[in-house]
PDB file of N, CA and C in Angstrom:
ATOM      1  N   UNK A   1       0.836  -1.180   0.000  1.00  0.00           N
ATOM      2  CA  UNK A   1       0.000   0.000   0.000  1.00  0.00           C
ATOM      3  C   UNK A   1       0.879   1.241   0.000  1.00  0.00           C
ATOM      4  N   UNK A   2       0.672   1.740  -0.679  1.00  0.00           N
ATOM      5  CA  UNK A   2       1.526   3.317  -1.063  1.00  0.00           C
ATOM      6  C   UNK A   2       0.579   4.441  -0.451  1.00  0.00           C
ATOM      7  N   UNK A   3       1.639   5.205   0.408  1.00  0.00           N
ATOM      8  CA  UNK A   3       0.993   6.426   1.185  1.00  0.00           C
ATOM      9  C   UNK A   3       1.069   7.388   0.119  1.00  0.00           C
ATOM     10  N   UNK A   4       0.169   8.142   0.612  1.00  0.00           N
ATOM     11  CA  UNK A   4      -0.227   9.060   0.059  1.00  0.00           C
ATOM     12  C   UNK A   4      -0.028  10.772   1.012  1.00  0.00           C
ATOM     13  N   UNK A   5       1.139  11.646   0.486  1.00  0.00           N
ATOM     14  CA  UNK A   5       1.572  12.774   0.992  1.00  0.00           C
ATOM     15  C   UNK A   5       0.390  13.659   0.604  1.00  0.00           C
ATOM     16  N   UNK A   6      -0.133  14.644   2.216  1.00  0.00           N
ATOM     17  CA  UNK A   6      -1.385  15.400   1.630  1.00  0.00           C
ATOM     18  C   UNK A   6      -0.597  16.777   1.516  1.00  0.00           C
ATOM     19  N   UNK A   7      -1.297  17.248   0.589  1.00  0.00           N
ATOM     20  CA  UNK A   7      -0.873  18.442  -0.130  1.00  0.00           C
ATOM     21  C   UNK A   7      -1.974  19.543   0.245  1.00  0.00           C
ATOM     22  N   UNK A   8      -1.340  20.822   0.814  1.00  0.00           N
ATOM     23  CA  UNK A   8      -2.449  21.947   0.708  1.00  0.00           C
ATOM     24  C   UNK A   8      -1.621  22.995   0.430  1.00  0.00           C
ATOM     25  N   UNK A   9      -2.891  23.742  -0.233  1.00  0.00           N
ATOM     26  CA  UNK A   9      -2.245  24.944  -0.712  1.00  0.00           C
ATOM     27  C   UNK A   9      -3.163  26.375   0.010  1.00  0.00           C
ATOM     28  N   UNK A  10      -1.845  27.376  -0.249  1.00  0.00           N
ATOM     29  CA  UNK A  10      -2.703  28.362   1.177  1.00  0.00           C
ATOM     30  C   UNK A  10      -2.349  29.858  -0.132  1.00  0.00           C
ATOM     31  N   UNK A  11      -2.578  30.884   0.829  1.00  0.00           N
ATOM     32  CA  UNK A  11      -2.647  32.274   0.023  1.00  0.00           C
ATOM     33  C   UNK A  11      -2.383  33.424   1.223  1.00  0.00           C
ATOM     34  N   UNK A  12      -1.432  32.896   1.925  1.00  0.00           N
ATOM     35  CA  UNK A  12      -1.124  33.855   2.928  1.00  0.00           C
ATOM     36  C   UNK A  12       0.567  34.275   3.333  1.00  0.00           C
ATOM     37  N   UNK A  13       0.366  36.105   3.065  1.00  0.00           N
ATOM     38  CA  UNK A  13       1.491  36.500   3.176  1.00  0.00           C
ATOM     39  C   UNK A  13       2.836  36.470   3.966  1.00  0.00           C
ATOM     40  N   UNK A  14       2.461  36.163   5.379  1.00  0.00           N
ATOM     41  CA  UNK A  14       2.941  35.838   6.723  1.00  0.00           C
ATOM     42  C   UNK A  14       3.759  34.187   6.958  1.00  0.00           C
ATOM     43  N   UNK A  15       3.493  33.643   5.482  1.00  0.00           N
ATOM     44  CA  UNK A  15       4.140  32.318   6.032  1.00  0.00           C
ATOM     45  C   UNK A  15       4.806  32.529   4.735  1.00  0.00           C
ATOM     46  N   UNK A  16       5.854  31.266   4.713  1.00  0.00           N
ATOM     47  CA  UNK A  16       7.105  31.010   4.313  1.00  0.00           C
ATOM     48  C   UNK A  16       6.357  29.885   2.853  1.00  0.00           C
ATOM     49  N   UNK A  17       6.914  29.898   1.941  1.00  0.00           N
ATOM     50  CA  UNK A  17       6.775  28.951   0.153  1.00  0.00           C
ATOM     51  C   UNK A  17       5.994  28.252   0.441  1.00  0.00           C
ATOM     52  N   UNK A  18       7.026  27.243   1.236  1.00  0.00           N
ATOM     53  CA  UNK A  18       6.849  25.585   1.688  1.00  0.00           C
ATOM     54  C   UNK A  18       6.702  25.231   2.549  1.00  0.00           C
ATOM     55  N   UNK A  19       6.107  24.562   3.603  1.00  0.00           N
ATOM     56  CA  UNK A  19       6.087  24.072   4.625  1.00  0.00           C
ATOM     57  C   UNK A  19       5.718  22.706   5.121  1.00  0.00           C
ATOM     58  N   UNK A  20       6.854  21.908   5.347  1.00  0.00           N
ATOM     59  CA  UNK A  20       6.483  20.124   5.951  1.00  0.00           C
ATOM     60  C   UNK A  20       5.960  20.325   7.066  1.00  0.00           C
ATOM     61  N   UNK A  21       4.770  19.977   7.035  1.00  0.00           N
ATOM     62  CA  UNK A  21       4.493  19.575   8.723  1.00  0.00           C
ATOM     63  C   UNK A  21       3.699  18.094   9.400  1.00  0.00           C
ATOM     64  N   UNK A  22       3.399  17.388  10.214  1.00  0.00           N
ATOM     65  CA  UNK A  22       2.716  16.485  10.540  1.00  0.00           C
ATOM     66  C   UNK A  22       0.952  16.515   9.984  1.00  0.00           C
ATOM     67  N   UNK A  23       0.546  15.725   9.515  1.00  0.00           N
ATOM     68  CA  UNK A  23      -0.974  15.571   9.026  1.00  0.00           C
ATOM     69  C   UNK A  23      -1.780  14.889   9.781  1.00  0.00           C
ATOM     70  N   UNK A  24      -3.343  15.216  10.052  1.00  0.00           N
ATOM     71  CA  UNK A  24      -4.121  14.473  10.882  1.00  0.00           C
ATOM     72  C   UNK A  24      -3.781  13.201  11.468  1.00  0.00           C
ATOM     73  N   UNK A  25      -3.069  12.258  10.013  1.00  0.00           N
ATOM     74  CA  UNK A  25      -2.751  11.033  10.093  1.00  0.00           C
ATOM     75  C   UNK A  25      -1.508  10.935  10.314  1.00  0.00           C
ATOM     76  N   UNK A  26      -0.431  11.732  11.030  1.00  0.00           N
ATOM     77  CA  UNK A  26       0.556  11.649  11.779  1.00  0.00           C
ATOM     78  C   UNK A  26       1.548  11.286   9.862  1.00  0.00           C
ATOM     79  N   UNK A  27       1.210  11.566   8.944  1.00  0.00           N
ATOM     80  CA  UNK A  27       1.795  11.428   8.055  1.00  0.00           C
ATOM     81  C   UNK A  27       2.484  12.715   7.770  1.00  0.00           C
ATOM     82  N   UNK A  28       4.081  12.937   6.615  1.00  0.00           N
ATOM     83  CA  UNK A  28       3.964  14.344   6.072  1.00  0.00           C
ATOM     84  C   UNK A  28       2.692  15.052   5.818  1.00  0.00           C
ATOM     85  N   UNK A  29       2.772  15.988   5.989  1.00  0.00           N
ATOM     86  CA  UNK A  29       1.847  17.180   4.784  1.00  0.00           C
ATOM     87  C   UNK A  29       2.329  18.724   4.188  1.00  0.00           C
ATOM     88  N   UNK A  30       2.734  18.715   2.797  1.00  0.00           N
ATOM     89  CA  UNK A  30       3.298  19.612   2.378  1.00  0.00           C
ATOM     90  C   UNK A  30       2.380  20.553   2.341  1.00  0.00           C
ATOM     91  N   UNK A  31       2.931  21.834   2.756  1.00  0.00           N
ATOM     92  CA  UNK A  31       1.829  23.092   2.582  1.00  0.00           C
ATOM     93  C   UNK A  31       2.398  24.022   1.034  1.00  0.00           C
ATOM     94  N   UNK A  32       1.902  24.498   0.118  1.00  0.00           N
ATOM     95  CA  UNK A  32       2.482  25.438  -0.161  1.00  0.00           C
ATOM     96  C   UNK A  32       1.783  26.952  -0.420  1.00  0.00           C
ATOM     97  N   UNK A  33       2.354  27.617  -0.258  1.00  0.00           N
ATOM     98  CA  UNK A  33       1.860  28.612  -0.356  1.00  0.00           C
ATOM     99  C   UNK A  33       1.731  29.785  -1.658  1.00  0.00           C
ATOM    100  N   UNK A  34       0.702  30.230  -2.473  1.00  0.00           N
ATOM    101  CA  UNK A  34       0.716  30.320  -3.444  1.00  0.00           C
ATOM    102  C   UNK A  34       1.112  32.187  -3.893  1.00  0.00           C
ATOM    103  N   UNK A  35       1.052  32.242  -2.540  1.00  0.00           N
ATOM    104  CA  UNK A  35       1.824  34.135  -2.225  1.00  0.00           C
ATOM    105  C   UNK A  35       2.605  34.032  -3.068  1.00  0.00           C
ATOM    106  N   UNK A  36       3.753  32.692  -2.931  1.00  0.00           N
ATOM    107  CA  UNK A  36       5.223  32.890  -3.435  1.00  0.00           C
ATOM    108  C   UNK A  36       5.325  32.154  -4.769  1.00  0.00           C
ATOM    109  N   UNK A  37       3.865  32.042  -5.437  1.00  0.00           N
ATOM    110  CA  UNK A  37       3.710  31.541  -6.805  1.00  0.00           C
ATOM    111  C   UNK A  37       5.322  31.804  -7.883  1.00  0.00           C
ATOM    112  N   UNK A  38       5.263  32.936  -7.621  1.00  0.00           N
ATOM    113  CA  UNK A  38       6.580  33.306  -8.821  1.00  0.00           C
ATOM    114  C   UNK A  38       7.932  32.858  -8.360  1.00  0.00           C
ATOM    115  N   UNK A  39       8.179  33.464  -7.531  1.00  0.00           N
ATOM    116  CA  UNK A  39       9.406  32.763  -6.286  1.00  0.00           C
ATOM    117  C   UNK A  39       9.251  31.051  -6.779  1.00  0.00           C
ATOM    118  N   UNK A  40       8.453  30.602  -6.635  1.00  0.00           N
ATOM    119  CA  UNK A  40       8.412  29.107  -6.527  1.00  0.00           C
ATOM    120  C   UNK A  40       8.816  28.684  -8.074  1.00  0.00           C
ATOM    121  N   UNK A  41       7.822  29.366  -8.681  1.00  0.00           N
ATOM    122  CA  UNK A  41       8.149  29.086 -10.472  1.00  0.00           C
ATOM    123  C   UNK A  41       9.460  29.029 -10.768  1.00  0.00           C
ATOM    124  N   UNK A  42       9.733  30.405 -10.519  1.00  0.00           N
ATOM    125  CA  UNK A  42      11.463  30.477 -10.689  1.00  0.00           C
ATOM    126  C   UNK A  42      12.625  29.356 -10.079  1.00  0.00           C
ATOM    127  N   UNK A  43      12.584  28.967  -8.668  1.00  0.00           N
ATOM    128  CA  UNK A  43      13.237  28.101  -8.095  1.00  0.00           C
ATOM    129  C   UNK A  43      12.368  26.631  -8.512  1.00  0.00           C
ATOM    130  N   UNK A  44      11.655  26.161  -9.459  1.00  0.00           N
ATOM    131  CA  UNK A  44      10.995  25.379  -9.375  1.00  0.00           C
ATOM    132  C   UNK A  44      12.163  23.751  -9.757  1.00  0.00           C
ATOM    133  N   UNK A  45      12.842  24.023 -10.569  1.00  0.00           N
ATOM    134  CA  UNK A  45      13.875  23.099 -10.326  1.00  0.00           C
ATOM    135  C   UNK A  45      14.603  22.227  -9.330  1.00  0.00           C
ATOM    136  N   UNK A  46      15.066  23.869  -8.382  1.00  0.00           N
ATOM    137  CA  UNK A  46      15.887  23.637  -7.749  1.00  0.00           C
ATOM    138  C   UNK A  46      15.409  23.406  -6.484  1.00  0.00           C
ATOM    139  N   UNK A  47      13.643  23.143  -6.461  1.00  0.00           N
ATOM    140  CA  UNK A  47      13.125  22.864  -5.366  1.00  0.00           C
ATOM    141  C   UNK A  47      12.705  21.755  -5.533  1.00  0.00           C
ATOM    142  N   UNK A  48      12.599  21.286  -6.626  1.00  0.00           N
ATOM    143  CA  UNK A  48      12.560  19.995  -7.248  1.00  0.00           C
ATOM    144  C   UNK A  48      13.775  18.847  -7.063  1.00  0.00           C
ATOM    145  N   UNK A  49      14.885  19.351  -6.751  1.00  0.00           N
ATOM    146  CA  UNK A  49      15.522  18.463  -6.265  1.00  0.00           C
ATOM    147  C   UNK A  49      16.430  18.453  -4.704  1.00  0.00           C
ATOM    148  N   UNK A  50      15.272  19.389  -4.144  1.00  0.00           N
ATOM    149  CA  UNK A  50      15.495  19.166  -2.670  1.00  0.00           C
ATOM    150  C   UNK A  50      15.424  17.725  -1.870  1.00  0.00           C
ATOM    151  N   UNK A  51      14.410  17.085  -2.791  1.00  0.00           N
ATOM    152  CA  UNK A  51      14.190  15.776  -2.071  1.00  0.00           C
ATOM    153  C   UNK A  51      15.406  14.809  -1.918  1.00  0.00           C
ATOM    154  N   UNK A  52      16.454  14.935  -2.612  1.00  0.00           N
ATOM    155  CA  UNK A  52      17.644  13.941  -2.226  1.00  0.00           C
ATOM    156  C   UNK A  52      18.763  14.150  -0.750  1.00  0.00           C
ATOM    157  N   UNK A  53      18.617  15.498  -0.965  1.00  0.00           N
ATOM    158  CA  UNK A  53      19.539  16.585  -0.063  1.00  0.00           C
ATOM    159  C   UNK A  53      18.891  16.301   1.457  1.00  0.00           C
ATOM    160  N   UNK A  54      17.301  16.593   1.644  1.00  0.00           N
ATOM    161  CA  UNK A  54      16.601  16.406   2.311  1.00  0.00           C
ATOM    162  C   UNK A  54      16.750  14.813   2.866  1.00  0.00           C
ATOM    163  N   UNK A  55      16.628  14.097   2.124  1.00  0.00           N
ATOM    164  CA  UNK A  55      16.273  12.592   2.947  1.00  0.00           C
ATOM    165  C   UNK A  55      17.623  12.031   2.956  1.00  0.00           C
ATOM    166  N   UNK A  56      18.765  12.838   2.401  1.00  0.00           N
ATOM    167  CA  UNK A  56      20.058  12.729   3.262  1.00  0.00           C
ATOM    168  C   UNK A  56      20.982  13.508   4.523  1.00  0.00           C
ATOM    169  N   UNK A  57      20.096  14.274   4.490  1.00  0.00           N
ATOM    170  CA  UNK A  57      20.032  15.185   5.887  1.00  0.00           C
ATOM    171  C   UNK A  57      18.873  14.405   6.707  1.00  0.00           C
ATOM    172  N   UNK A  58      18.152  13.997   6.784  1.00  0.00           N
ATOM    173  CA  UNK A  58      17.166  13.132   7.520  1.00  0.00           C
ATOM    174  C   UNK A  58      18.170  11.927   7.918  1.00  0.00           C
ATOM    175  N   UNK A  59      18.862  11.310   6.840  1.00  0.00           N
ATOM    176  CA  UNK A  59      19.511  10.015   7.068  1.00  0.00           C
ATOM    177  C   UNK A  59      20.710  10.202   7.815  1.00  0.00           C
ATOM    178  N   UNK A  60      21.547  11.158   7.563  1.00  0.00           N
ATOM    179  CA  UNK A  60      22.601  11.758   8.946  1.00  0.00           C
ATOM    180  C   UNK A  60      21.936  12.384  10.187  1.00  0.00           C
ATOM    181  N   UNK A  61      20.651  12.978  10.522  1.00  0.00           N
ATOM    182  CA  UNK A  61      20.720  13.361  11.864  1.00  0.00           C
ATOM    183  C   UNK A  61      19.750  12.089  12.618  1.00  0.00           C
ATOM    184  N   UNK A  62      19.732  11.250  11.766  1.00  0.00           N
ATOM    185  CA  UNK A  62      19.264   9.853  12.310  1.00  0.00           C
ATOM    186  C   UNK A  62      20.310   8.677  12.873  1.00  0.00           C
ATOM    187  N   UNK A  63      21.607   8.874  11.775  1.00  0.00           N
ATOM    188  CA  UNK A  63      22.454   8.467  11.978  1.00  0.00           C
ATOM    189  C   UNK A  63      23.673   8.622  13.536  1.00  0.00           C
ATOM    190  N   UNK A  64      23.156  10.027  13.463  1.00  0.00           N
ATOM    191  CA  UNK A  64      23.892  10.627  14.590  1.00  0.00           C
ATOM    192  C   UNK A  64      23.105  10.277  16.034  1.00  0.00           C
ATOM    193  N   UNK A  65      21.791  10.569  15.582  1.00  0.00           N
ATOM    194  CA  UNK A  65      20.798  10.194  16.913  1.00  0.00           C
ATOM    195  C   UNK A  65      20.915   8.701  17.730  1.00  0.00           C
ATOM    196  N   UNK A  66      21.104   7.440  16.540  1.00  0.00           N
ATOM    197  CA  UNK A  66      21.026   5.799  16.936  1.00  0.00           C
ATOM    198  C   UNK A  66      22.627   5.873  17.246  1.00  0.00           C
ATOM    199  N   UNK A  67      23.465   6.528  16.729  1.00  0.00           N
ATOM    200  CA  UNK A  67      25.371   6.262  17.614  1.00  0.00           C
ATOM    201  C   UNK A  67      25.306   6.597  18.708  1.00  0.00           C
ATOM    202  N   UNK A  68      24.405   8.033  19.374  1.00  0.00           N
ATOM    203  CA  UNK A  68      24.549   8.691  20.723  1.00  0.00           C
ATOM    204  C   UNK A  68      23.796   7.497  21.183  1.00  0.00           C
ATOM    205  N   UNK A  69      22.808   6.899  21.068  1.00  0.00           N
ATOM    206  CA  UNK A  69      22.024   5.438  21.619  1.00  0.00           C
ATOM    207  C   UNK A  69      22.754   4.645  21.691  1.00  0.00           C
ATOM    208  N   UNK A  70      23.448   4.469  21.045  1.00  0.00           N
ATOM    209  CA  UNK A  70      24.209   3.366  20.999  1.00  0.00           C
ATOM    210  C   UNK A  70      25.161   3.592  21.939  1.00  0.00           C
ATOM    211  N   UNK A  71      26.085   4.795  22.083  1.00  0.00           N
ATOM    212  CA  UNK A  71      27.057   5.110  23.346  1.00  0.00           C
ATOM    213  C   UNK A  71      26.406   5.034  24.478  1.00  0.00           C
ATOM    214  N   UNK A  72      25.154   5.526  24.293  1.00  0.00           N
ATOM    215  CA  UNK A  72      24.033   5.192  26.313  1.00  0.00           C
ATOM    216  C   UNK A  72      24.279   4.234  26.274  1.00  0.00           C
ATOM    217  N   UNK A  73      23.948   3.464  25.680  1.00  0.00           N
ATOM    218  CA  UNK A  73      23.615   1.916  25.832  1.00  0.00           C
ATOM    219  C   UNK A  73      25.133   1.315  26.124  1.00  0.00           C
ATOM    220  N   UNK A  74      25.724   1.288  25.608  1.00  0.00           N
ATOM    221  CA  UNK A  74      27.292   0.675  25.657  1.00  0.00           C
ATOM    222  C   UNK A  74      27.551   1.588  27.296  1.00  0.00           C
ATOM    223  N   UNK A  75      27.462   2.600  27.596  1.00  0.00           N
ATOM    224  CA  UNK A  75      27.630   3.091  28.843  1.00  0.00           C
ATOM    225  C   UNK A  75      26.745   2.225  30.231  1.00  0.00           C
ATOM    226  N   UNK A  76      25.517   2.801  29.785  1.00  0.00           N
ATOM    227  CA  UNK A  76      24.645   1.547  30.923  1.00  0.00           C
ATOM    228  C   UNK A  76      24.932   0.804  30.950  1.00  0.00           C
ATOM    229  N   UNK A  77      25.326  -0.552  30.366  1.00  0.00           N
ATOM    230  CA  UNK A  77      25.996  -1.876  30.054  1.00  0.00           C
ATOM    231  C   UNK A  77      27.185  -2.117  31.170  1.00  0.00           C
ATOM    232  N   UNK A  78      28.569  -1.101  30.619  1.00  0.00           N
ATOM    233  CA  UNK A  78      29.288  -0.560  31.414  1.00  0.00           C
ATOM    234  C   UNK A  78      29.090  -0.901  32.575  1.00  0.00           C
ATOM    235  N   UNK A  79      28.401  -0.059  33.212  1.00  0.00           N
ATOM    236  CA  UNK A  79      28.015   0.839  34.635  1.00  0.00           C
ATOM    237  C   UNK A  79      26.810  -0.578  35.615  1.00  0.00           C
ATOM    238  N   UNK A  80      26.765  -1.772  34.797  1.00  0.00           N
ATOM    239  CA  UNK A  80      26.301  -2.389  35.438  1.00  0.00           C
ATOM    240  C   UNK A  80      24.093  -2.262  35.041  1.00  0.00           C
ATOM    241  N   UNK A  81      23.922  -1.431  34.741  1.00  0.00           N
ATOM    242  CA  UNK A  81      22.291  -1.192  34.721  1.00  0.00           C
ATOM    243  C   UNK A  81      21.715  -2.353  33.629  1.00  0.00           C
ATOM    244  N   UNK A  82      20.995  -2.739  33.687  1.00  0.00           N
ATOM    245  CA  UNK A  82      20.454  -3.600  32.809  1.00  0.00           C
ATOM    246  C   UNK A  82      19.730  -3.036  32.008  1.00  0.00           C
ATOM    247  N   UNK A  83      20.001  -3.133  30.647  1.00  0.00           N
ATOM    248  CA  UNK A  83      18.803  -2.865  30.224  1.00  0.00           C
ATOM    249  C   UNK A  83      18.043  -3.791  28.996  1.00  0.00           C
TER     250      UNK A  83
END
């Protein structure tokens, strides 16, 4: 079964292009905002290939997060605590 990313689109000056945030269903949900219609047109490429950059910056501060786990853990171990 293939998820499905919900998409909304807004018209307000005060927020920023793009915006990822959590969805009802605890899934992504991309916002965009259509203020920055031209802005977006123009960068439309190069926002187009954010997605690699992105889910390799996701994959290093994940990476970094399970080593510091991994040092607790090798520490508790250590120190006698069970876990």
């Amino acid at each position: 079964m293939e998820r499905q990313i919900e998409f909304r689109l807004i018209d307000e000056a005060d927020m920023p292009p793009i915006v990822i945030t959590i969805g009802d269903d605890l899934e992504p949900k991309v916002i965009l905002n259509s203020h920055h219609k031209i802005w977006m047109g123009w960068k439309r490429k190069m926002i187009g290939g954010v997605a690699k950059s992105l889910y390799d910056k996701i994959d290093e501060l994940l990476d970094a997060y399970l080593s510091d786990q991994h040092a607790f853990h090798v520490m508790d171990t250590e120190y006698g605590e069970d876990v």
